[in-house]
Protein backbone atom coordinates (compact mmCIF):
# COMPACT_ATOMS: atom_id res chain seq x y z
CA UNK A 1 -46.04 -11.11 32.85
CA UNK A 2 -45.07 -8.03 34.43
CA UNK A 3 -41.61 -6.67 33.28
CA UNK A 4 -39.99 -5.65 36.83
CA UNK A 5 -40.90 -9.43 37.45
CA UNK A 6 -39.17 -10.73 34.50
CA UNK A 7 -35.90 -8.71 35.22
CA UNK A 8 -36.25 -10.07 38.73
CA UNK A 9 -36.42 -13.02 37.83
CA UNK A 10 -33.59 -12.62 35.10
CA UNK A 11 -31.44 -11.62 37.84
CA UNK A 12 -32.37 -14.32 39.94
CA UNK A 13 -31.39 -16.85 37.48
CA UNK A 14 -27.96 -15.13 36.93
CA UNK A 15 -27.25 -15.02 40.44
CA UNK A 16 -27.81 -18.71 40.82
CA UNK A 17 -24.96 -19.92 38.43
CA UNK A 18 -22.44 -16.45 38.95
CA UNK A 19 -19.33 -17.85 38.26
CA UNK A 20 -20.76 -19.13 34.64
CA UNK A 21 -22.50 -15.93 33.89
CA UNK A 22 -19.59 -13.85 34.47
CA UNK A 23 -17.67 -16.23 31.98
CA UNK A 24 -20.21 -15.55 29.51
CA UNK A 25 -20.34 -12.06 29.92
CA UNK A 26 -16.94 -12.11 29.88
CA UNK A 27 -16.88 -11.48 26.54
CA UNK A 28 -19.07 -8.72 26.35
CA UNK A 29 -17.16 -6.87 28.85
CA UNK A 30 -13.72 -7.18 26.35
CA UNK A 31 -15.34 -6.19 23.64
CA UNK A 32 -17.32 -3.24 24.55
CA UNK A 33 -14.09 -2.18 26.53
CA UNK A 34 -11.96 -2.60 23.36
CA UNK A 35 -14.20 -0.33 21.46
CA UNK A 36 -14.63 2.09 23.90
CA UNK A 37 -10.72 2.23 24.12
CA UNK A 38 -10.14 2.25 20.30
CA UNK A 39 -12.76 4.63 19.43
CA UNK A 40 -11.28 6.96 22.16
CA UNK A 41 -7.98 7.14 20.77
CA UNK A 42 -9.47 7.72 17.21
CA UNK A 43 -11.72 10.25 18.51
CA UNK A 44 -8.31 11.90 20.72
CA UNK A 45 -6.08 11.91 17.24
CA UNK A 46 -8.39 13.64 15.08
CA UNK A 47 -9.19 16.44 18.03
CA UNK A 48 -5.45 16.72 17.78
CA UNK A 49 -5.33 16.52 14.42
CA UNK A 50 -8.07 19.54 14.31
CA UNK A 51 -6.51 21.92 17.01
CA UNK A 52 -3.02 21.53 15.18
CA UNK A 53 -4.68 22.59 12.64
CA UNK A 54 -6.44 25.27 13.88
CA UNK A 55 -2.92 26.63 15.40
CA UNK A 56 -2.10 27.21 11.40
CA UNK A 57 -3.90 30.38 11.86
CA UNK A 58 -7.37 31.89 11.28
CA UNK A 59 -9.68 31.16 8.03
CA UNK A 60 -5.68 30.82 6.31
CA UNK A 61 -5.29 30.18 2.40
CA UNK A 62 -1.87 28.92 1.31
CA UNK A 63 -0.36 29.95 -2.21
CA UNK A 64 2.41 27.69 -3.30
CA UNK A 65 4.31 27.18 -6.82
CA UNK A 66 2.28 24.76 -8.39
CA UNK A 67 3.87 21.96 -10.93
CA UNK A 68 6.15 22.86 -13.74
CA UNK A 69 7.31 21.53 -16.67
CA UNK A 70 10.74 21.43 -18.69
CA UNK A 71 11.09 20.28 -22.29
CA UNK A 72 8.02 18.10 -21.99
CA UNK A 73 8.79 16.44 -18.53
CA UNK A 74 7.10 17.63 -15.43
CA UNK A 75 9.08 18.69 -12.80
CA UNK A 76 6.44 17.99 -9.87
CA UNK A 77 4.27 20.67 -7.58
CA UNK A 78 7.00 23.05 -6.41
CA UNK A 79 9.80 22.49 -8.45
CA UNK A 80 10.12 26.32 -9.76
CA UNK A 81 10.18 29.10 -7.10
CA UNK A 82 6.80 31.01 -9.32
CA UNK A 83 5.94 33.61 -7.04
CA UNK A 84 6.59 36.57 -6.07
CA UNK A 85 6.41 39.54 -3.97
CA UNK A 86 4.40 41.40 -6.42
CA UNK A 87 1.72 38.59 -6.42
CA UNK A 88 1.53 39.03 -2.75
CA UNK A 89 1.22 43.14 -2.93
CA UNK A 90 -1.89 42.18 -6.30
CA UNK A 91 -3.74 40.17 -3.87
CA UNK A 92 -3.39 42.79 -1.23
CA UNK A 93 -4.75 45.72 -3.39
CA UNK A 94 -7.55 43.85 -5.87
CA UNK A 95 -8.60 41.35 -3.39
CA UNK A 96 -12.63 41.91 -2.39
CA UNK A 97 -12.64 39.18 -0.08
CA UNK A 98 -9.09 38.62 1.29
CA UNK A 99 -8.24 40.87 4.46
CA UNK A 100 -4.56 39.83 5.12
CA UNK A 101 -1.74 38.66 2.68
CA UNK A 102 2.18 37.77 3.92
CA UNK A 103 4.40 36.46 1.59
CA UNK A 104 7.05 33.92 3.53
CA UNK A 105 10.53 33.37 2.39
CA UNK A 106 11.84 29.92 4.20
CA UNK A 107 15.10 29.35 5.23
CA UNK A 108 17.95 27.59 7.98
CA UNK A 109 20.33 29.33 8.92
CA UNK A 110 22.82 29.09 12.51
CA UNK A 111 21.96 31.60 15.29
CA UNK A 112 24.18 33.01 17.92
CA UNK A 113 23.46 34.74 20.84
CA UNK A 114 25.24 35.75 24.06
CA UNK A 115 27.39 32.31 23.74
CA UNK A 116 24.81 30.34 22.74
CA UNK A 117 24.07 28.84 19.00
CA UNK A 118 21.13 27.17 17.71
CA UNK A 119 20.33 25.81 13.99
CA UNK A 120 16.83 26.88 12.85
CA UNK A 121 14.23 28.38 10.75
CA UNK A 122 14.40 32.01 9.42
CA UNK A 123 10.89 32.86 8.04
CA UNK A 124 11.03 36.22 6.42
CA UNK A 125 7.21 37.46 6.79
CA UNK A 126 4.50 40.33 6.30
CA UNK A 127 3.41 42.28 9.59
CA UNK A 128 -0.09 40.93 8.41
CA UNK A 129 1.27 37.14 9.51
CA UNK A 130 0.59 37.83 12.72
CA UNK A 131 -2.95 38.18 11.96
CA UNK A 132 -2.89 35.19 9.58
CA UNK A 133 -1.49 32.74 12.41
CA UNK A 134 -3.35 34.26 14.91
CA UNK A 135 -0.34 34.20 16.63
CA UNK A 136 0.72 36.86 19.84
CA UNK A 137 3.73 37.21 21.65
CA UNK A 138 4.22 36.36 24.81
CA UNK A 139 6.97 39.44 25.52
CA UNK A 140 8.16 42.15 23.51
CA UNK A 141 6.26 43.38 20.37
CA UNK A 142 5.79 42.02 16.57
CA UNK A 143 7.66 44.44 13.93
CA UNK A 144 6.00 46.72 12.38
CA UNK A 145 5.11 48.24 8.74
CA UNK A 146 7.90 50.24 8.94
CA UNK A 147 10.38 47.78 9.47
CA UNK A 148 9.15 46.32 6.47
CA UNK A 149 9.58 49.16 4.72
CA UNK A 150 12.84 50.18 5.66
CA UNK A 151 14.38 46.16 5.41
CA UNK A 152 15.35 46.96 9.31
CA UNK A 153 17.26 43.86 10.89
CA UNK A 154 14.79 42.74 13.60
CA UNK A 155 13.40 39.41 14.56
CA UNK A 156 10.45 38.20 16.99
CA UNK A 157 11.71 34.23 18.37
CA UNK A 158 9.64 31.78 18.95
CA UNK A 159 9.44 29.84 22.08
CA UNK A 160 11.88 26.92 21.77
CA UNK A 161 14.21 29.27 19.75
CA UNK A 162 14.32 31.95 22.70
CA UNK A 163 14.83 28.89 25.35
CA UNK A 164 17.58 27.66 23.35
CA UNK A 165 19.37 30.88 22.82
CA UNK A 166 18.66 32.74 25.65
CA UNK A 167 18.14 30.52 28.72
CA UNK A 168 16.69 32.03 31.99
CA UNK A 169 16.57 35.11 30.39
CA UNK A 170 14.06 37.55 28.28
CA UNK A 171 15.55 38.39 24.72
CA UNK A 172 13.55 41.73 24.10
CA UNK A 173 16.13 44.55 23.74
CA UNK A 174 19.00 42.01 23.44
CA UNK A 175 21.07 40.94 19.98
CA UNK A 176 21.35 37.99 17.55
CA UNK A 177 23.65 37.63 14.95
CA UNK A 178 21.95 35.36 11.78
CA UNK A 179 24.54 34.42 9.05
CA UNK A 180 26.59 37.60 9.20
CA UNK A 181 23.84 40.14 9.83
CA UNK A 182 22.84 41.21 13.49
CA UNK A 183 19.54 41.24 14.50
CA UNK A 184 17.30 43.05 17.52
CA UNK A 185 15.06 40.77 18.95
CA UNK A 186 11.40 43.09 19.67
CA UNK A 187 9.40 40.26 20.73
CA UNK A 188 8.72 36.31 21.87
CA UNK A 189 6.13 34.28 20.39
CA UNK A 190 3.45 32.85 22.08
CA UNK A 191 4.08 28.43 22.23
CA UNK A 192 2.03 26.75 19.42
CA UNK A 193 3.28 23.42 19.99
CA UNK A 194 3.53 20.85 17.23
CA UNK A 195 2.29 20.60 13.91
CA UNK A 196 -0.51 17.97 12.33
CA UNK A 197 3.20 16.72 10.99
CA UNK A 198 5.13 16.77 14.05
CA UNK A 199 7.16 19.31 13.52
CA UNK A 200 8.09 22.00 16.50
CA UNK A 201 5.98 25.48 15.60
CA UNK A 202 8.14 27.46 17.80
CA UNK A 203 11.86 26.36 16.27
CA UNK A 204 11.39 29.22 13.64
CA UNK A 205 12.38 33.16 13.83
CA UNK A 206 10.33 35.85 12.05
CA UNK A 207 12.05 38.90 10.08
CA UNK A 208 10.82 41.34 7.58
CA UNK A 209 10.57 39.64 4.24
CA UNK A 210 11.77 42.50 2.67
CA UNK A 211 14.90 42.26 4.85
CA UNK A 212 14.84 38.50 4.45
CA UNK A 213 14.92 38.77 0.34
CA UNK A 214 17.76 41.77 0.56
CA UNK A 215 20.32 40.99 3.02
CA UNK A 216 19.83 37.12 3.41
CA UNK A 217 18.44 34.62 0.44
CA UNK A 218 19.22 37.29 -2.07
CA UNK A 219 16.15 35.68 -4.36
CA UNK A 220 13.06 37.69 -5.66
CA UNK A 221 11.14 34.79 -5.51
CA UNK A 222 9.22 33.66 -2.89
CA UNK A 223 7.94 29.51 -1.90
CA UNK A 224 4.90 30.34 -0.41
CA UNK A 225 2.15 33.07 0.13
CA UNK A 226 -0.38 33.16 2.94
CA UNK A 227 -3.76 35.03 3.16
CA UNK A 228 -6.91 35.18 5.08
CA UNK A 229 -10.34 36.02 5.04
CA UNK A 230 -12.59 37.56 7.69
CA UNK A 231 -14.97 34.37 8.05
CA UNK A 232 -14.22 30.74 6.61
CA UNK A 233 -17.48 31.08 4.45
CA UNK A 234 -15.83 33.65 2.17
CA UNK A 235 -12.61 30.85 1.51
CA UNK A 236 -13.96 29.45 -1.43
CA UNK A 237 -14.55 33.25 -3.12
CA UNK A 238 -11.22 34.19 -1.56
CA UNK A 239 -9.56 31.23 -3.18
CA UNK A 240 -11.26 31.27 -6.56
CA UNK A 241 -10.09 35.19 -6.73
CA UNK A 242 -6.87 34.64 -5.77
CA UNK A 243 -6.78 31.96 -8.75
CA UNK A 244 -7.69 34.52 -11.02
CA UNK A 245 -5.70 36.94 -10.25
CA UNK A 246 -2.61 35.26 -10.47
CA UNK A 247 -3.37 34.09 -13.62
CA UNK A 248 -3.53 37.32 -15.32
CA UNK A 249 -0.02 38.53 -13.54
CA UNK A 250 1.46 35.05 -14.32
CA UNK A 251 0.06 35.71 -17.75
CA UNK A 252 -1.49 31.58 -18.16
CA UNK A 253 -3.30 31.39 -21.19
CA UNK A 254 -7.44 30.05 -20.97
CA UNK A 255 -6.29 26.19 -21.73
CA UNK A 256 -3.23 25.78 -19.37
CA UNK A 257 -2.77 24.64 -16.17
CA UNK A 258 -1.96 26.99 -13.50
CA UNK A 259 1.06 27.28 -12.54
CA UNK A 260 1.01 27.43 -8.55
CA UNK A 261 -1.69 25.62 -6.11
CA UNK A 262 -4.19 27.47 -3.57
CA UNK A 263 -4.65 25.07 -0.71
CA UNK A 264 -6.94 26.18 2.46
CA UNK A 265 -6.98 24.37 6.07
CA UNK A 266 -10.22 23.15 5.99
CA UNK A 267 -9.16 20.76 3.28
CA UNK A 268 -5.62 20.05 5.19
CA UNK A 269 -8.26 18.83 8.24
CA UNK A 270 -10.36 17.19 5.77
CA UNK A 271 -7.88 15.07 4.71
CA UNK A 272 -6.14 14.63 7.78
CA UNK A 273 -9.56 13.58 9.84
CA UNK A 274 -10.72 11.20 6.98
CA UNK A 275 -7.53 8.95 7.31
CA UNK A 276 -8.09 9.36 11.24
CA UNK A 277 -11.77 8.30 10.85
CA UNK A 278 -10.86 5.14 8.90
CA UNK A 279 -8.46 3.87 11.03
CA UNK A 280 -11.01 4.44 14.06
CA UNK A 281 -13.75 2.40 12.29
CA UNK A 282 -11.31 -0.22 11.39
CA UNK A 283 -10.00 -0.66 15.03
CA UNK A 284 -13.83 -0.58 16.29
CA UNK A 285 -14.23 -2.93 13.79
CA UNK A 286 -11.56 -4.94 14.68
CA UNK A 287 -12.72 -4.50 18.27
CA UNK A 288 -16.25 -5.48 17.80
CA UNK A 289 -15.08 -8.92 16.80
CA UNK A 290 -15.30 -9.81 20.85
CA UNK A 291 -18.76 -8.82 21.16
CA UNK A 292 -19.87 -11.09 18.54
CA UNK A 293 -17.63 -13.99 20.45
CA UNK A 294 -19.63 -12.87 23.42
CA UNK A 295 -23.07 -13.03 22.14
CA UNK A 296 -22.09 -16.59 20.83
CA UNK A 297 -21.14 -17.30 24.50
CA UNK A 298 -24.97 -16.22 25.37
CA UNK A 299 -26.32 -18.22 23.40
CA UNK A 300 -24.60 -21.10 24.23
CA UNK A 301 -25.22 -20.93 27.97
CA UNK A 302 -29.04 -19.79 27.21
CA UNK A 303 -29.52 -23.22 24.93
CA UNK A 304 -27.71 -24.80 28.50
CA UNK A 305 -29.73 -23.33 30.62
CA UNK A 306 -32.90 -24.50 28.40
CA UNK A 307 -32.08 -28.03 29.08
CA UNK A 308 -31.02 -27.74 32.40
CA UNK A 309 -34.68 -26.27 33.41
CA UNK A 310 -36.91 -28.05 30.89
CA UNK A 311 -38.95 -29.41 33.70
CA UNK A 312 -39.66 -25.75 35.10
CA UNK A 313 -40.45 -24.73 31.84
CA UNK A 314 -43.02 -27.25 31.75
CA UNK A 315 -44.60 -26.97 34.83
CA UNK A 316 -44.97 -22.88 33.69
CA UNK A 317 -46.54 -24.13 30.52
CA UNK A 318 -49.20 -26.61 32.72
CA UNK A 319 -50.20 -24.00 34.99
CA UNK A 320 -51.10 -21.36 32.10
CA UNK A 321 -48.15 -19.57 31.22
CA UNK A 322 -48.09 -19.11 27.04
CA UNK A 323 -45.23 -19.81 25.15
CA UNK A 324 -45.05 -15.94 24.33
CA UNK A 325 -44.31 -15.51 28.23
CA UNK A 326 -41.53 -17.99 28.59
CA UNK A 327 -40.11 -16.59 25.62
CA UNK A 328 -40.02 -12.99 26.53
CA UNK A 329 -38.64 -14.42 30.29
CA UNK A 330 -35.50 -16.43 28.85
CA UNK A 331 -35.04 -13.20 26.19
CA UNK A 332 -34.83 -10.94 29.04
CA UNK A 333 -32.47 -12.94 31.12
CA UNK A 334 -30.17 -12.63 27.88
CA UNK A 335 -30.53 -9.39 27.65
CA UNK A 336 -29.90 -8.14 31.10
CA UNK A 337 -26.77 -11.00 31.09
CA UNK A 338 -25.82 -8.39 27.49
CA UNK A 339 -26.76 -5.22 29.17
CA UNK A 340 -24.71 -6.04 32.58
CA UNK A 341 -21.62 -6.93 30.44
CA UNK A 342 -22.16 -3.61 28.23
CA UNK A 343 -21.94 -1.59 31.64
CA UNK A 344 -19.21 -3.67 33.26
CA UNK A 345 -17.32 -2.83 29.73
CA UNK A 346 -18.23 0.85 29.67
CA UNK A 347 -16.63 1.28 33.35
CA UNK A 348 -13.98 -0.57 32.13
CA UNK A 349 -13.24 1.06 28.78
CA UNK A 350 -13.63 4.35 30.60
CA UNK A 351 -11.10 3.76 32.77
CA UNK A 352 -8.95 2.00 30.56
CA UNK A 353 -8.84 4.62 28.17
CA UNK A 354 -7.92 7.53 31.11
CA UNK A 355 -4.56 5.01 31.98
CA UNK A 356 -4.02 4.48 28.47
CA UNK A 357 -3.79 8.33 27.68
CA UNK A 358 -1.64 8.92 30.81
CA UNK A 359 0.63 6.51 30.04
CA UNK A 360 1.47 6.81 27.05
CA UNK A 361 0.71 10.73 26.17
CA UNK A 362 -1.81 10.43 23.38
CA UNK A 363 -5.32 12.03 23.66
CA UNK A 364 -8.19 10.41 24.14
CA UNK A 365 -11.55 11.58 23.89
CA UNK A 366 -14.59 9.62 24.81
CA UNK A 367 -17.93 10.67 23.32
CA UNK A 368 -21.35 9.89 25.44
CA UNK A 369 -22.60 8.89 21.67
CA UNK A 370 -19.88 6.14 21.38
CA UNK A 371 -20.59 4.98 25.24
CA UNK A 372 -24.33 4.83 25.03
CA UNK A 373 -24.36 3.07 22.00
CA UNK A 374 -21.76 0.82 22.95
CA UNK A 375 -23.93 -0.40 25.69
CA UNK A 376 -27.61 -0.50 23.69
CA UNK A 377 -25.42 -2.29 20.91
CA UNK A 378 -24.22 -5.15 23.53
CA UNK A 379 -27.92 -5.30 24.67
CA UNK A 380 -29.27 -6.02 20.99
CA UNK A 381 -26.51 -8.57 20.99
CA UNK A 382 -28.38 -9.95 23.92
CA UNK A 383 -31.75 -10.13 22.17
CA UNK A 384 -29.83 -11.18 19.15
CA UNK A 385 -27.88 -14.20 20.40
CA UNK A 386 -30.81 -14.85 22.86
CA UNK A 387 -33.80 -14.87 20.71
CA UNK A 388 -33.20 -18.45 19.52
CA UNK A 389 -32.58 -20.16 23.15
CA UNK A 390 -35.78 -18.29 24.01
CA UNK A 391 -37.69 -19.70 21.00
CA UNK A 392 -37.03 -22.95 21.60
CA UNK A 393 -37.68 -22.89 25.02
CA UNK A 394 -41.23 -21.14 24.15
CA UNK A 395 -41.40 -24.20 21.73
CA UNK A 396 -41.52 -27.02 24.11
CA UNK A 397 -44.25 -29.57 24.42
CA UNK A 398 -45.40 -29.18 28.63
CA UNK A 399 -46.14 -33.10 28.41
CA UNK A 400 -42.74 -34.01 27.35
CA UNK A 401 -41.08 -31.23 29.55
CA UNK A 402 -42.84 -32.76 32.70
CA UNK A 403 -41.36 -35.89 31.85
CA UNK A 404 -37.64 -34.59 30.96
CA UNK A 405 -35.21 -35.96 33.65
């Protein structure tokens, strides 16, 4: 039988009984909506998840103290302060691979400012940062090498920090005083938003580590060390370098453990995007429950419709029809009953998934992939469900189907 009959025919059929075929479809619609919806949040977290990343800075290797030990009992990863600036300056000059090294002293301290105060973060950094975070400024210029040389007292704000401080007005030129110190601000960051942890990026001022470790902390060790590389495929070399380097100035024997951690962001996103990817699957798991509810519906109204039109059935039978033709006939009708609740659910997930993101803020991203497969998936729940109505149908004796009242 010709297939643009068939569908006709298929659509005839639904047409006929509308108000039950929507309630069967019903569930189809739900459930291909619900993972549409679900998928697109899980797709919109770990696209956040990667760009927060990605704000870290560019091809960016961390250096931290790794875990120590004290009569026996460890003390955990970062318990001892194990670096220092002279790691940072042996990475700089023996490195092949790395092409920018900052070490970063961490702090809080209170800032005032032309009556204003604000609590925040005092980052003591390389000029070579910049490069590292990829990160410009917005007005006003980073500090350069020789204020790092020199221990000068100038800071470059970052966006909330400058807001906070100096409302309606630029800070570039203008003073801040930081514990006791004063400082000259010579530049505003560019916004980077939040972190993959939540945190604000731009609650933080930058000064000259040097000037950081002299006239602030006071301590010639530093929590953390930053580098990059000129293209992510030289991270590994970087990283196994770096390793090797500081374990000849940290003087670790060939069987112990190191004694500080080198971490790059392609395994921070790694991590973050696998938790992501299993709570998507689980949700479109969870969410895919419906469809199967739906195709149970199909198959229940096919084995209905059946017995409502036995005596058509027969009558096709008597007049030639094979069984292969009424079977491929009542599989089609399921399927186009699957496929027209697959589209009615990928309108409706679509939109669904828009309000859902503007209401509430999160991102969502919806991949053709997902969609297209969301709708071939509900059809094959069509053929699935459908096949057995159609079998038995194809099955039926014309005799006794002429005689069925």
């Amino acid at each position: 039988m010709n297939l643009s009959i068939l569908f006709r025919l298929a659509l005839q059929s639904i047409l006929k009984n509308r108000t039950r075929a929507m309630l069967t479809m019903l569930g189809i619609v739900i459930g291909v909506a619900a993972v549409i919806v679900m998928v697109a949040v899980g797709y919109g977290a770990r696209s956040r998840i990667r760009e927060q990343i990605d704000n870290l800075g560019t091809n960016m290797i961390v250096i931290t103290p790794g875990a120590s030990s004290s009569g026996g009992v460890s003390q955990g990863a970062q318990a001892f302060a194990t670096l220092t600036v002279a790691d940072a300056e042996r990475i700089r000059g023996q490195s092949q691979v790395v092409v920018a090294v900052s070490p970063v002293i961490v702090g809080r301290s209170q800032v005032l400012a032309a009556g204003s105060n604000w609590r925040t973060s005092i980052n003591g950094v390389d000029t070579d940062y910049q490069e590292i975070r990829d990160w410009q400024t917005d007005s006003g210029s980073f500090f350069g090498p020789e204020d790092v040389r020199t221990a000068r007292s100038v800071a470059v704000l970052g966006r909330t920090v400058a807001q906070r401080v100096f409302p309606g007005s630029d800070p570039v030129g203008q003073e801040i005083q930081i514990a006791a110190l004063r400082f000259m601000v010579t530049g505003v960051l560019a916004q980077k938003g939040q972190t993959a942890s939540g945190s604000d990026s731009d609650d933080v001022i930058l000064v000259p580590y040097t000037t950081a470790a002299t006239r602030l902390t006071g301590r010639p060790r530093i929590p953390q060390i930053l580098a990059s590389t000129s293209s992510e495929g030289d991270i590994p070399a970087a990283q196994e370098e770096i390793r090797v380097l500081l374990r000849e100035s940290h003087q670790i024997g060939a069987g112990d453990d190191d004694d500080f951690t080198v971490r790059n962001q392609t395994d921070l996103a790694a991590a973050a995007e696998s938790s992501t990817r299993v709570m998507t699957l689980l949700m479109a798991a969870i969410a895919s429950i419906s469809l199967l509810v739906g195709g149970i519906g199909i198959m229940n109204i096919m084995l209905v419709s059946v017995t409502e039109r036995t005596r058509e059935i027969g009558i096709r039978l008597a007049i030639g029809a094979r069984g292969s033709d009424v079977l491929t006939q009542f599989l089609v009708e399921s399927v186009v009953m699957g496929g027209l609740g697959g589209v009615v659910g990928l309108l409706l997930g679509f939109g669904g998934s828009k309000v859902l993101g503007h209401f509430t803020g999160w991102e969502t991203v919806i991949s053709p992939l997902v969609m297209i497969g969301a709708v071939a998936f509900s059809g094959a729940v069509g053929v699935f469900f459908g096949f057995y109505p159609a079998r038995k149908a194809a099955a039926l004796n014309p005799i006794e189907a002429l005689r069925y009242e």
